[in-house]
PDB file of N, CA and C in Angstrom:
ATOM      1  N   UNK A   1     137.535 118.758  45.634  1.00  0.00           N
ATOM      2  CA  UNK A   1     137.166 118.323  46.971  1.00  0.00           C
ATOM      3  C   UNK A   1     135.819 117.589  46.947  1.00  0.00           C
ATOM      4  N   UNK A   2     134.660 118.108  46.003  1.00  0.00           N
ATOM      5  CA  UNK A   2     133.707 117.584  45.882  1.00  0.00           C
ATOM      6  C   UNK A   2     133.854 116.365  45.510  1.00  0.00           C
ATOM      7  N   UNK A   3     134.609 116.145  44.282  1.00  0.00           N
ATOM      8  CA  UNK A   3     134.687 114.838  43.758  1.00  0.00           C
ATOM      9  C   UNK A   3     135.381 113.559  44.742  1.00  0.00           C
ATOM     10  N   UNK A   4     136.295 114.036  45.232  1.00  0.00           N
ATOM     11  CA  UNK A   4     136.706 113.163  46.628  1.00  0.00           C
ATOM     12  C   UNK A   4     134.962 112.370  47.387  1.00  0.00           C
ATOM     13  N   UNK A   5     134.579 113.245  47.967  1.00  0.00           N
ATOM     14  CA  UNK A   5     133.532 113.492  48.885  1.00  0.00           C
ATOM     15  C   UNK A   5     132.494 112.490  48.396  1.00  0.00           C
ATOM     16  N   UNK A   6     131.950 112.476  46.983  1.00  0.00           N
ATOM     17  CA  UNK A   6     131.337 112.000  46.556  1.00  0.00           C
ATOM     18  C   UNK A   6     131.489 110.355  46.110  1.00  0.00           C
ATOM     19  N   UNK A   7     132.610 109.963  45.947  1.00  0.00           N
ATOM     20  CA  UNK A   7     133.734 109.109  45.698  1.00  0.00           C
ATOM     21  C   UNK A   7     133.644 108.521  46.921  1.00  0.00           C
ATOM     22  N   UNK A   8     134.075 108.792  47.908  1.00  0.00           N
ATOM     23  CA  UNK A   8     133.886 108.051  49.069  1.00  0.00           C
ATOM     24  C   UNK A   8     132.367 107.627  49.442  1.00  0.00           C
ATOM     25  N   UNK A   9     131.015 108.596  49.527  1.00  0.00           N
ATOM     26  CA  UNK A   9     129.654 108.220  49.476  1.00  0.00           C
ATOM     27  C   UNK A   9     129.526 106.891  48.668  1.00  0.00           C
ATOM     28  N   UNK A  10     130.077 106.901  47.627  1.00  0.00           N
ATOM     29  CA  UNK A  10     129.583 105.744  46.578  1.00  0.00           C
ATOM     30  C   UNK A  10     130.601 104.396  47.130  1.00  0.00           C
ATOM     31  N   UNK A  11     131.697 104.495  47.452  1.00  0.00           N
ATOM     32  CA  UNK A  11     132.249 103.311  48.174  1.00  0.00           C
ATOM     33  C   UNK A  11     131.898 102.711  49.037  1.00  0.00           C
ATOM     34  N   UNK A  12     131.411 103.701  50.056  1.00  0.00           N
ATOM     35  CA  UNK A  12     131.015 103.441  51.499  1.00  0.00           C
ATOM     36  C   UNK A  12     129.529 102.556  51.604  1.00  0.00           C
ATOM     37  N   UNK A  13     128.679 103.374  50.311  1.00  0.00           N
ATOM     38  CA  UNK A  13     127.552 102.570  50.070  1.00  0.00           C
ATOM     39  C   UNK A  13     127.820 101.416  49.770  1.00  0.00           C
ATOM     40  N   UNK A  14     128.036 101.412  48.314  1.00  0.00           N
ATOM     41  CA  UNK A  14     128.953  99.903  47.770  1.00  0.00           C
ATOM     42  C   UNK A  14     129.592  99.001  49.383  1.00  0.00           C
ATOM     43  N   UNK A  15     130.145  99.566  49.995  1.00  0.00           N
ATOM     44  CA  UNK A  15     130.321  98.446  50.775  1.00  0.00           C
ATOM     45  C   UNK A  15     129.669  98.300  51.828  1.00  0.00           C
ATOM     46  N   UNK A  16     128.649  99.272  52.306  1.00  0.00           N
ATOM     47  CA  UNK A  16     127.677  98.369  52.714  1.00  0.00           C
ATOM     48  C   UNK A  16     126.774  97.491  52.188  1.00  0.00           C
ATOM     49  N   UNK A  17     126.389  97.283  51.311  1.00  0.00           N
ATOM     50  CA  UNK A  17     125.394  96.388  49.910  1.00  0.00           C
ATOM     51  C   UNK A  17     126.313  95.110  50.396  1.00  0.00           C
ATOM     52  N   UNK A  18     127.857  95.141  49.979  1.00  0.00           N
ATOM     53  CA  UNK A  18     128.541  94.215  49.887  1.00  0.00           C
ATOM     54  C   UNK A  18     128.337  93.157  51.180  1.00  0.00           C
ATOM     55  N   UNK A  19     128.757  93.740  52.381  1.00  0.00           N
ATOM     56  CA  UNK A  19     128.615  93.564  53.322  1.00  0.00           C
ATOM     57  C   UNK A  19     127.543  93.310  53.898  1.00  0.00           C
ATOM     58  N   UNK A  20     126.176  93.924  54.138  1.00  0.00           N
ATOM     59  CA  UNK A  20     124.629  93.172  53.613  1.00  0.00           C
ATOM     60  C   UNK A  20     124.261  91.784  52.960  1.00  0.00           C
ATOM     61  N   UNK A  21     125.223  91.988  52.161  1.00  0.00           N
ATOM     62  CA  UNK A  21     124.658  90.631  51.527  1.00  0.00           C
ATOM     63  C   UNK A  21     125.670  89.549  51.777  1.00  0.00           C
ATOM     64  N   UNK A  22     126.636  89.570  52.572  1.00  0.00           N
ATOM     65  CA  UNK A  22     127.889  88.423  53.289  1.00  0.00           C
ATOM     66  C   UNK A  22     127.613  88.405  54.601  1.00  0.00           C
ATOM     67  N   UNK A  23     125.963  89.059  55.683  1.00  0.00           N
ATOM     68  CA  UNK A  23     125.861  88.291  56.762  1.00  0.00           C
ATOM     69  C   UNK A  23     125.095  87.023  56.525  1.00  0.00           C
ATOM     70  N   UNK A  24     125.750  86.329  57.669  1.00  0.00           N
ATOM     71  CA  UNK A  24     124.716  85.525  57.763  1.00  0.00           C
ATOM     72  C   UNK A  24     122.850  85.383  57.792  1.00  0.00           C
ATOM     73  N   UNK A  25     122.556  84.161  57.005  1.00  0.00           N
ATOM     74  CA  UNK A  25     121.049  84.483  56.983  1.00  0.00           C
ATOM     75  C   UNK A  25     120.206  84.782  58.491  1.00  0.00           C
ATOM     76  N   UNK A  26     120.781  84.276  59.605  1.00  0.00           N
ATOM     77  CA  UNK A  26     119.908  84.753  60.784  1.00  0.00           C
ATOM     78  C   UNK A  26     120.284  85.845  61.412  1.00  0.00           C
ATOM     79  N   UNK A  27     121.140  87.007  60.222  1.00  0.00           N
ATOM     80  CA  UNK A  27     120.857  88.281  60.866  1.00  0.00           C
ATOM     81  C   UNK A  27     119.749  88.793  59.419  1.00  0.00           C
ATOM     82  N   UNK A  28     119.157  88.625  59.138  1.00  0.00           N
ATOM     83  CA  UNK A  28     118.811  88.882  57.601  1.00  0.00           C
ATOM     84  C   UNK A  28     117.891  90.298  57.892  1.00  0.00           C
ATOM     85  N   UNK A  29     117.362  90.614  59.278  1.00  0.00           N
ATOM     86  CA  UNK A  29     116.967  92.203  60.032  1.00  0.00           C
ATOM     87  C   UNK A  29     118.078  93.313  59.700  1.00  0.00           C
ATOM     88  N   UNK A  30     119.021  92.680  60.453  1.00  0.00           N
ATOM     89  CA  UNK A  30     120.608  93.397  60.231  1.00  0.00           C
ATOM     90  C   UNK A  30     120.845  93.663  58.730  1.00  0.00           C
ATOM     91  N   UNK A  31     121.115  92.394  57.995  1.00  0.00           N
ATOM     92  CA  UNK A  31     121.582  92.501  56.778  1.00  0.00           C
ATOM     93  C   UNK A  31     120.792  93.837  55.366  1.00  0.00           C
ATOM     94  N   UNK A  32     119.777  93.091  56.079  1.00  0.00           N
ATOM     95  CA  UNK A  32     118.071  94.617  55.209  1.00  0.00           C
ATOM     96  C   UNK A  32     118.560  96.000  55.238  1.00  0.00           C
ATOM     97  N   UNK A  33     118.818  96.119  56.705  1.00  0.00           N
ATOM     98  CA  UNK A  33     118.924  97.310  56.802  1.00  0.00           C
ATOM     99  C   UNK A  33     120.588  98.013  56.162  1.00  0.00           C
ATOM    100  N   UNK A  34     121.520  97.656  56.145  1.00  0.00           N
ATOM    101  CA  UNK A  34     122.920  97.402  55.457  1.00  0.00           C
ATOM    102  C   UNK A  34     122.134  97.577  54.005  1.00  0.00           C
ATOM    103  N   UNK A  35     122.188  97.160  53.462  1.00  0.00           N
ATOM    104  CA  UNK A  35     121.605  97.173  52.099  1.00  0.00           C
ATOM    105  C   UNK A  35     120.841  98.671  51.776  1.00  0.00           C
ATOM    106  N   UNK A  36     119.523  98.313  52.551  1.00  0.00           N
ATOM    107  CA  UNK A  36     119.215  99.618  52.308  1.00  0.00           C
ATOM    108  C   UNK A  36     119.658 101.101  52.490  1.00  0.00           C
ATOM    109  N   UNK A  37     120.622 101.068  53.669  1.00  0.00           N
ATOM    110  CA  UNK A  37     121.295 101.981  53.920  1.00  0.00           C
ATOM    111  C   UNK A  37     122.198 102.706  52.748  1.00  0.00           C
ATOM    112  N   UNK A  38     122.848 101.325  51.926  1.00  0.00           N
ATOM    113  CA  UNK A  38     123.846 101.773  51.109  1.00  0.00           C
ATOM    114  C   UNK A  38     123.167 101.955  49.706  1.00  0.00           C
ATOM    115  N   UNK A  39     121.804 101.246  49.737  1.00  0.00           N
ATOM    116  CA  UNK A  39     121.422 101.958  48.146  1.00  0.00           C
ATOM    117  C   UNK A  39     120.298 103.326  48.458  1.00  0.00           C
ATOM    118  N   UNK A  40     120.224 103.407  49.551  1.00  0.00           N
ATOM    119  CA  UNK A  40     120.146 105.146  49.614  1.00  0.00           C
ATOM    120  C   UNK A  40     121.066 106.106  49.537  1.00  0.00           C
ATOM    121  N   UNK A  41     122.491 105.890  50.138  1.00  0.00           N
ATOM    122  CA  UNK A  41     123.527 106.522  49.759  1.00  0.00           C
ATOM    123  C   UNK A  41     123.478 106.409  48.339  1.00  0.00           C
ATOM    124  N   UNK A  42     123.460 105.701  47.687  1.00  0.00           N
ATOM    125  CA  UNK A  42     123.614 105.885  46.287  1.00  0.00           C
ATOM    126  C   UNK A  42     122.578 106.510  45.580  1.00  0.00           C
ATOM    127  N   UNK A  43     121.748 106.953  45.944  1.00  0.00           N
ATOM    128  CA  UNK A  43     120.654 107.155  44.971  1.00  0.00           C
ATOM    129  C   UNK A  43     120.080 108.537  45.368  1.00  0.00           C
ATOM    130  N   UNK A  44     120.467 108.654  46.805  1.00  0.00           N
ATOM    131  CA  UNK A  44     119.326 109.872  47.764  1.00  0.00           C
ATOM    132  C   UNK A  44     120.786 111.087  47.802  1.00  0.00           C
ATOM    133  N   UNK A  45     121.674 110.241  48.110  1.00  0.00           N
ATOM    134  CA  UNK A  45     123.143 111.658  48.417  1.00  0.00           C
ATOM    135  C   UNK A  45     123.837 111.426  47.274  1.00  0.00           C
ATOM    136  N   UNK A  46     125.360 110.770  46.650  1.00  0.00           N
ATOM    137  CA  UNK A  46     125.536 110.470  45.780  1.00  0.00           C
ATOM    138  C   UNK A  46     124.928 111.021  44.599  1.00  0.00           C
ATOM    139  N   UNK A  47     123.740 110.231  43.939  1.00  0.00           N
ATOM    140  CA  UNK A  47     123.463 110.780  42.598  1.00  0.00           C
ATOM    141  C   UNK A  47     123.395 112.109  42.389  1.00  0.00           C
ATOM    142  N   UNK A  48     122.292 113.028  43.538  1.00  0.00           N
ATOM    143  CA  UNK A  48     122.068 114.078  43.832  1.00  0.00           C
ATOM    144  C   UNK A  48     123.354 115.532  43.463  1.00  0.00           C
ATOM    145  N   UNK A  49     124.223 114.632  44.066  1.00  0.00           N
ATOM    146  CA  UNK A  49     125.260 115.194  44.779  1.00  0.00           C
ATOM    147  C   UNK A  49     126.467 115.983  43.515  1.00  0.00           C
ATOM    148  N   UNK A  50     126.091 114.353  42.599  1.00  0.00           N
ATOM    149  CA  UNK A  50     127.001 113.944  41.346  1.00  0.00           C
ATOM    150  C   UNK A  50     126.248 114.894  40.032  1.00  0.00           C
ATOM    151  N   UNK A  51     125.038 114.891  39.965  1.00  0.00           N
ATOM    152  CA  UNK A  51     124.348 115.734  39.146  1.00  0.00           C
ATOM    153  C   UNK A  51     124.635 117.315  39.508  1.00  0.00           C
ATOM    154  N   UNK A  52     124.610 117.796  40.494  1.00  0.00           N
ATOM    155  CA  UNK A  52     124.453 118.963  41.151  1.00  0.00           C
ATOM    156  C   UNK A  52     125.973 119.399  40.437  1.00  0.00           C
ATOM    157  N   UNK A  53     126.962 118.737  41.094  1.00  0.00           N
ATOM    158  CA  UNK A  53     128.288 119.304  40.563  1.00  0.00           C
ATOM    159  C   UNK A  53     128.770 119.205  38.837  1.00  0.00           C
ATOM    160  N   UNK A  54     128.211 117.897  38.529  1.00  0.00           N
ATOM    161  CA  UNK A  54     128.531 117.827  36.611  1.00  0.00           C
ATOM    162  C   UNK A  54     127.748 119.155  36.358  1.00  0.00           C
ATOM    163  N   UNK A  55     126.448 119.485  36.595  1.00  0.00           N
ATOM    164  CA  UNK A  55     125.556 120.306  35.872  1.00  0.00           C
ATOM    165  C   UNK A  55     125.749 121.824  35.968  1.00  0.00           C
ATOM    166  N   UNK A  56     126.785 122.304  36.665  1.00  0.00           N
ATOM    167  CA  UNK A  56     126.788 123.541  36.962  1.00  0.00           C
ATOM    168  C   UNK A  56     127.120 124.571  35.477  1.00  0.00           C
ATOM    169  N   UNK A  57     127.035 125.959  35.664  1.00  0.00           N
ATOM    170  CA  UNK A  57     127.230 126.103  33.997  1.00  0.00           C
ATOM    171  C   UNK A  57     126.571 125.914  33.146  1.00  0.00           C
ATOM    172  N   UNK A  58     125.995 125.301  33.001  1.00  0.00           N
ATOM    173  CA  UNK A  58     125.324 124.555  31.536  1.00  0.00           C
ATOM    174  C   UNK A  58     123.578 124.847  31.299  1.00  0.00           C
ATOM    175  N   UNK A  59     123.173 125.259  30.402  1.00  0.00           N
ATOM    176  CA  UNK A  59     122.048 125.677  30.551  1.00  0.00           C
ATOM    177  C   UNK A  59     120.824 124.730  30.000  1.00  0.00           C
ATOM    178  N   UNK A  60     119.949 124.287  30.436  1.00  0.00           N
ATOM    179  CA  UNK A  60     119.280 122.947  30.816  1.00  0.00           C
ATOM    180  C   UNK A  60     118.643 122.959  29.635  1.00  0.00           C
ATOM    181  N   UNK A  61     118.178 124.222  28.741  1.00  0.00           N
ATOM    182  CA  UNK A  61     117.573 124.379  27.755  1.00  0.00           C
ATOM    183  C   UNK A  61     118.291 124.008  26.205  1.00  0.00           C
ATOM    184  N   UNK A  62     119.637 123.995  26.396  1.00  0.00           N
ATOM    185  CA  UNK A  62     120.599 123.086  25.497  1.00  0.00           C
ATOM    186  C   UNK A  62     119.987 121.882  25.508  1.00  0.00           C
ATOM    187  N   UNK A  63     119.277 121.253  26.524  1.00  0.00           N
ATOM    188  CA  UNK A  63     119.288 119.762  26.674  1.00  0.00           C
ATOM    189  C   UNK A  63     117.967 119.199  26.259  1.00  0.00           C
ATOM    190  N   UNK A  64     117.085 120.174  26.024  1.00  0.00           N
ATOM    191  CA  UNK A  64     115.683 119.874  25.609  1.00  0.00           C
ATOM    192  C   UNK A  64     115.321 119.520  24.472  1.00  0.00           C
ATOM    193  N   UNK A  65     114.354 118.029  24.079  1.00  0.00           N
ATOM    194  CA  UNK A  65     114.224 117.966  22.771  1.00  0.00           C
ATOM    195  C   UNK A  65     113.316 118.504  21.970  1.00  0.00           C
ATOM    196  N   UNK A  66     113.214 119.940  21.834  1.00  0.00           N
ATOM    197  CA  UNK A  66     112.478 120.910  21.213  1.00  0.00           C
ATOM    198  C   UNK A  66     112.828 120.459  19.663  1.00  0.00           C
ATOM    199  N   UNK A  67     111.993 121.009  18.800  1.00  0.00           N
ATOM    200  CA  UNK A  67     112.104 120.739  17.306  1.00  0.00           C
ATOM    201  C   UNK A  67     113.575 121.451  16.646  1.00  0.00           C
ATOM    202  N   UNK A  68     113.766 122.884  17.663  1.00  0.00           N
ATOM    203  CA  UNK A  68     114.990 122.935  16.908  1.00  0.00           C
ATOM    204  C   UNK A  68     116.403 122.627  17.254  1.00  0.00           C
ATOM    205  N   UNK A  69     116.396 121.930  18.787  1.00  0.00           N
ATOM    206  CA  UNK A  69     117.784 121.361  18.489  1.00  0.00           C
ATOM    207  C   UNK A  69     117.458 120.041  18.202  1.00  0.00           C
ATOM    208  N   UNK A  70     116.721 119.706  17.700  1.00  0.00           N
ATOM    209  CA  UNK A  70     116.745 118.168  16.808  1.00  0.00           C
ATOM    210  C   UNK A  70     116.764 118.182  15.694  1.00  0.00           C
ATOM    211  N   UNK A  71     116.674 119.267  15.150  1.00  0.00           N
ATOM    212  CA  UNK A  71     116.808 119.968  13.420  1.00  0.00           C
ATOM    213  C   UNK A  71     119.049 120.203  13.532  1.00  0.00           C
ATOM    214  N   UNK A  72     119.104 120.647  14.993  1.00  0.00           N
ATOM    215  CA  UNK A  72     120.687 120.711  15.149  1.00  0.00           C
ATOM    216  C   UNK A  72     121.223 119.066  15.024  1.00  0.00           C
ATOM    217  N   UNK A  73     120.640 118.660  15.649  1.00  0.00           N
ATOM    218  CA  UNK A  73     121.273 117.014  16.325  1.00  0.00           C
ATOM    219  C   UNK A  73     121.252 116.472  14.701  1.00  0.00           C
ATOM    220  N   UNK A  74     120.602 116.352  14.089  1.00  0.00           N
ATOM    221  CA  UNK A  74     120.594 116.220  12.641  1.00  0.00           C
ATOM    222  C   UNK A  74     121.053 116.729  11.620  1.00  0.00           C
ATOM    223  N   UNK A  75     121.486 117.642  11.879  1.00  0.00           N
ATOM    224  CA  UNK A  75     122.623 118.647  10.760  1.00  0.00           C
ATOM    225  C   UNK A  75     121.504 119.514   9.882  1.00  0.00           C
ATOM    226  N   UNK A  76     120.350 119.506  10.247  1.00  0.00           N
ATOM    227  CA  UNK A  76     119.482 120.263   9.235  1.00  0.00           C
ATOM    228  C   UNK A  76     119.203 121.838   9.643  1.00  0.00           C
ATOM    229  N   UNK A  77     118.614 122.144   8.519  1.00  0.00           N
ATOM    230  CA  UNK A  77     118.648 124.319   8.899  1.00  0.00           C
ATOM    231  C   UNK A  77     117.405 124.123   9.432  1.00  0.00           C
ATOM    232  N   UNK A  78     117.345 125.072  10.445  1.00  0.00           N
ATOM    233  CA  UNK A  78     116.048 125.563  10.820  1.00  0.00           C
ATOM    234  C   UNK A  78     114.730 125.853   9.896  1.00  0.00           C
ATOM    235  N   UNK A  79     113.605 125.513  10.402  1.00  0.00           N
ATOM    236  CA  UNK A  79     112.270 126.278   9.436  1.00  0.00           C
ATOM    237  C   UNK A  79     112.650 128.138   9.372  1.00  0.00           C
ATOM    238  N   UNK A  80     112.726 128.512   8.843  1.00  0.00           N
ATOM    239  CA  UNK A  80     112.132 130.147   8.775  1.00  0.00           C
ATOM    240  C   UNK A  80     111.222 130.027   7.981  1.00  0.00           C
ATOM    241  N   UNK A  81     109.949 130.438   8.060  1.00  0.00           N
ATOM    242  CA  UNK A  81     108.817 130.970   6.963  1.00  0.00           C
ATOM    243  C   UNK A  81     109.189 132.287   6.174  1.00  0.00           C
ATOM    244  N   UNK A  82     109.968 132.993   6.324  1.00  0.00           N
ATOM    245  CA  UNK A  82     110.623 134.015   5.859  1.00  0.00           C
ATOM    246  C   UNK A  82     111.666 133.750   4.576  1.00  0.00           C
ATOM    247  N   UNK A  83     112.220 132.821   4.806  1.00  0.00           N
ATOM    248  CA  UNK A  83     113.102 132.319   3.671  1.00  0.00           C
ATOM    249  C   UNK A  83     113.265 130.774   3.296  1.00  0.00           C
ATOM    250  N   UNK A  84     111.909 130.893   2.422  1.00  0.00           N
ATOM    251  CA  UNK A  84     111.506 129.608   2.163  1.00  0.00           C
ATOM    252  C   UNK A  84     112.124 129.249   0.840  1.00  0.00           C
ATOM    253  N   UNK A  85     112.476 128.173   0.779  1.00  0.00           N
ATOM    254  CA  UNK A  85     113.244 127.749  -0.348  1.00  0.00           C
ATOM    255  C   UNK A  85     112.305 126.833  -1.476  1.00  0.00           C
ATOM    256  N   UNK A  86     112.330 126.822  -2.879  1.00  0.00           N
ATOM    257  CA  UNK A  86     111.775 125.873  -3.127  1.00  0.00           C
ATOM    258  C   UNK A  86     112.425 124.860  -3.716  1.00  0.00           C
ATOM    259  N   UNK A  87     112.168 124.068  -3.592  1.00  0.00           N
ATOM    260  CA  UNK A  87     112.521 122.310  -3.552  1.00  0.00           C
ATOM    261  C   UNK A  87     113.218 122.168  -5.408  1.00  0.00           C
ATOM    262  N   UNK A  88     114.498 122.125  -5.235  1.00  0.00           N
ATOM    263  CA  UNK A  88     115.032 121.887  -6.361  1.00  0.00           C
ATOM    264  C   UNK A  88     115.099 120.181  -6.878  1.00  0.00           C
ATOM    265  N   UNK A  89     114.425 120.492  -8.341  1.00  0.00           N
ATOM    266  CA  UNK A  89     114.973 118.323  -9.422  1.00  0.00           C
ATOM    267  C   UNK A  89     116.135 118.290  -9.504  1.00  0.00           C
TER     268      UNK A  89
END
């Protein structure tokens, strides 16, 4: 249902932008405000909206580039000072 909801926000914006920018130049007061209307929908409700629902679940600290999931993202083992290896020729 969300995804509907959100789906329509982003059209509705989109076509006001569209529509904004196909009045004529001597409404160009009118036209401003059309525009802006619809890239606030996109950016202020929409994005908001779209993050809120992808992100649920997921724990934000997976997503951080701390030293050791970039030692993951790289396929390499963690430091332990405990089980230090030495460097084989």
């Amino acid at each position: 249902m969300m995804k509907y909801f959100i789906t329509a926000i982003v059209l509705i914006s989109i076509g006001l932008i569209i529509y904004g920018f196909n009045l004529e130049p001597e409404q160009a007061d009118l036209a401003n405000k059309y525009i802006g209307s619809g890239t606030l929908g996109l950016f202020l409700i929409a994005m908001p909206l779209f993050l809120i629902k992808e992100s649920k679940g997921k724990n934000f600290k997976d997503y951080m580039l701390t030293d050791e999931n970039v030692r993951k993202m790289q396929g390499k083992k963690t430091k332990n000072p405990d089980n230090q290896e030495t460097p084989k020729k």
